[in-house]
C-alpha atoms as a PDB file:
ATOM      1  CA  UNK A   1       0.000   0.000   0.000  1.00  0.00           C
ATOM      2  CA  UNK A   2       1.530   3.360  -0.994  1.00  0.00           C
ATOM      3  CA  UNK A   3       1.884   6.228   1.480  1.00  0.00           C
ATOM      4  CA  UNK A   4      -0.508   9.714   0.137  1.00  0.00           C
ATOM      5  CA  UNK A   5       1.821  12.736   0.704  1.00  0.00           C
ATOM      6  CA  UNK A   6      -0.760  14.902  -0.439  1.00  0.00           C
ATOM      7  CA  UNK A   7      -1.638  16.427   2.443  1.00  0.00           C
ATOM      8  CA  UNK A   8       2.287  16.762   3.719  1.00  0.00           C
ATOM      9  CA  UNK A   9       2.689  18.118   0.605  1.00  0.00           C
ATOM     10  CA  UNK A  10       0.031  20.900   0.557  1.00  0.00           C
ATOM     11  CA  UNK A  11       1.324  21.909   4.269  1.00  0.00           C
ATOM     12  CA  UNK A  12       4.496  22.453   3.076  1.00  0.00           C
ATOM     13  CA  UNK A  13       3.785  24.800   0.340  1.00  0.00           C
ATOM     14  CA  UNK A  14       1.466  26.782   2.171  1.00  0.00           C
ATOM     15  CA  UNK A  15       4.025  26.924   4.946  1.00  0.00           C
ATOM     16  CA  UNK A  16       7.071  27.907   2.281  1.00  0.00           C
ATOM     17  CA  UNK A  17       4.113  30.576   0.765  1.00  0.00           C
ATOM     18  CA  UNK A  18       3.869  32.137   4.028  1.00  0.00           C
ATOM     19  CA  UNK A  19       7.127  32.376   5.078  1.00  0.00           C
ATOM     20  CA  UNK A  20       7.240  29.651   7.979  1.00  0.00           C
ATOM     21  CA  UNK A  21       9.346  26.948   8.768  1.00  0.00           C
ATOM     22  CA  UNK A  22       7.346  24.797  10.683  1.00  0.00           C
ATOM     23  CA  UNK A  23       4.535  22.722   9.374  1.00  0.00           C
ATOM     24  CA  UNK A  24       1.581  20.665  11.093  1.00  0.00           C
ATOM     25  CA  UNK A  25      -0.684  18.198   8.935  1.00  0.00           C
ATOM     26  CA  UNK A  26      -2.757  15.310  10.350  1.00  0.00           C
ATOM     27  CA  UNK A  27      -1.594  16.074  13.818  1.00  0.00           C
ATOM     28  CA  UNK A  28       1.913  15.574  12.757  1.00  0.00           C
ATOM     29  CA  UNK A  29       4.661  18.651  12.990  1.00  0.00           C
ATOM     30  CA  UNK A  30       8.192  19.104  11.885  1.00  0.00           C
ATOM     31  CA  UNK A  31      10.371  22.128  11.769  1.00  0.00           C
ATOM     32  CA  UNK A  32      12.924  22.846   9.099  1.00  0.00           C
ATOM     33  CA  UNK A  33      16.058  24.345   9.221  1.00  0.00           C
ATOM     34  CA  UNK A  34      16.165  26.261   5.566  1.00  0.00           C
ATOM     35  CA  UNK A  35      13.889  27.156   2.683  1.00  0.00           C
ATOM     36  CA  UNK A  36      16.305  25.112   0.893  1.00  0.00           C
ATOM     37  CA  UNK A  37      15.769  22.392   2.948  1.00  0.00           C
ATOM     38  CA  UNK A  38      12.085  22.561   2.505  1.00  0.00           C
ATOM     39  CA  UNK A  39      11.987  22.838  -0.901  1.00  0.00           C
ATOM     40  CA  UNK A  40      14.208  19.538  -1.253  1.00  0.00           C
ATOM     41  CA  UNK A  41      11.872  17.753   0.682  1.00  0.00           C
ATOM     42  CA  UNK A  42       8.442  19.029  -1.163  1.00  0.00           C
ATOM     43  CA  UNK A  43      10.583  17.701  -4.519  1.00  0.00           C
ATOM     44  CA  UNK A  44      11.045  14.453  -2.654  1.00  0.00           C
ATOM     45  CA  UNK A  45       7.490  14.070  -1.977  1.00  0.00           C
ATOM     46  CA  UNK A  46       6.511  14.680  -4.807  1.00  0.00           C
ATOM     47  CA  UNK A  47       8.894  12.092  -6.833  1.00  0.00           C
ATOM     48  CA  UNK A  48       7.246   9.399  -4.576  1.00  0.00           C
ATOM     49  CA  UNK A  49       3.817  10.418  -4.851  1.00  0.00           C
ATOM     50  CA  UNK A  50       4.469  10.301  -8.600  1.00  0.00           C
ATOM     51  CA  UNK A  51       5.961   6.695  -8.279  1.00  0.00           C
ATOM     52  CA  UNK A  52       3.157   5.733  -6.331  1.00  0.00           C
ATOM     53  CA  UNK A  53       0.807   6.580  -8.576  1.00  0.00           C
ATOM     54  CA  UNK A  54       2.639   4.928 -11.060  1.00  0.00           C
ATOM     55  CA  UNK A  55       4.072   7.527 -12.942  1.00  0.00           C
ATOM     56  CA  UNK A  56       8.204   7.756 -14.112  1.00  0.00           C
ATOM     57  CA  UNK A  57      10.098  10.564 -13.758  1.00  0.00           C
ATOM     58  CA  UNK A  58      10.623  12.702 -16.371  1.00  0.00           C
ATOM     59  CA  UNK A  59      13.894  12.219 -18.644  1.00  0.00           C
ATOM     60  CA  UNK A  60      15.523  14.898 -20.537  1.00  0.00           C
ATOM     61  CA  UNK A  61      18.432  14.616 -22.824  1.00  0.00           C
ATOM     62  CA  UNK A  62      20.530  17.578 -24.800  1.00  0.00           C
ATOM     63  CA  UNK A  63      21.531  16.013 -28.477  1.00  0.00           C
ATOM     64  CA  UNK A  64      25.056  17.768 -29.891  1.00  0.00           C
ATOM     65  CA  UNK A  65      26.036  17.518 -33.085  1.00  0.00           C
ATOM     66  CA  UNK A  66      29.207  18.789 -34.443  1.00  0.00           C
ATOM     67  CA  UNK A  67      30.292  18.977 -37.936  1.00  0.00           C
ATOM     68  CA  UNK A  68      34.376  17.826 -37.759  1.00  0.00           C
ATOM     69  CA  UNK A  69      35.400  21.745 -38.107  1.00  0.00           C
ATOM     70  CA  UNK A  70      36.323  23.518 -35.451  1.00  0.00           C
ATOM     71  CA  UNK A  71      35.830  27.514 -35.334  1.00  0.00           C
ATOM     72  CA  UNK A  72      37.573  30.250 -33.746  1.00  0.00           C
ATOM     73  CA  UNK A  73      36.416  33.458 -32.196  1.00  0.00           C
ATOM     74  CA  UNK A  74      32.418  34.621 -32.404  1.00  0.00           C
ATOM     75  CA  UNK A  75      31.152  35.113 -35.764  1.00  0.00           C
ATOM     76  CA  UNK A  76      30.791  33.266 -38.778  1.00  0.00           C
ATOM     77  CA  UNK A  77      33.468  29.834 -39.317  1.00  0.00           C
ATOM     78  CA  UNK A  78      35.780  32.243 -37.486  1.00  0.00           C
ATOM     79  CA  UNK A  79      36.517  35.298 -40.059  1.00  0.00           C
END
């Protein structure tokens, strides 16, 4: 059975919205140290809500092509 972060994760963007570093959900609290740190864990919780809802995480890639010449300075093939 899969854990719902929903409502952790609702909490902690309200809490991040308002400035605060201490949430409370379901009768549960936890204090933070950073924004940072808060923000890590809301990306957590939401990569495992997405897995346990069955959906991947999205995968990007960057293609590079080169043509064999290489070009000096800015400008056009270096002139």
């Amino acid at each position: 059975m899969a854990v719902d972060h929903t409502a952790q994760i609702a909490a902690m963007e309200a809490a991040l919205a308002q400035g605060v570093m201490s949430v409370s959900y379901e009768g549960k609290s936890a204090s933070y140290r950073s924004f940072k740190e808060m923000i890590q864990v809301i990306a957590y919780l939401k990569r495992q809500q997405a897995k346990a809802n069955g959906q991947g995480r999205a995968v990007a890639g960057v293609a590079g092509f080169s043509n064999g010449y290489r070009t000096r300075g800015s400008g056009y093939g270096g002139y």
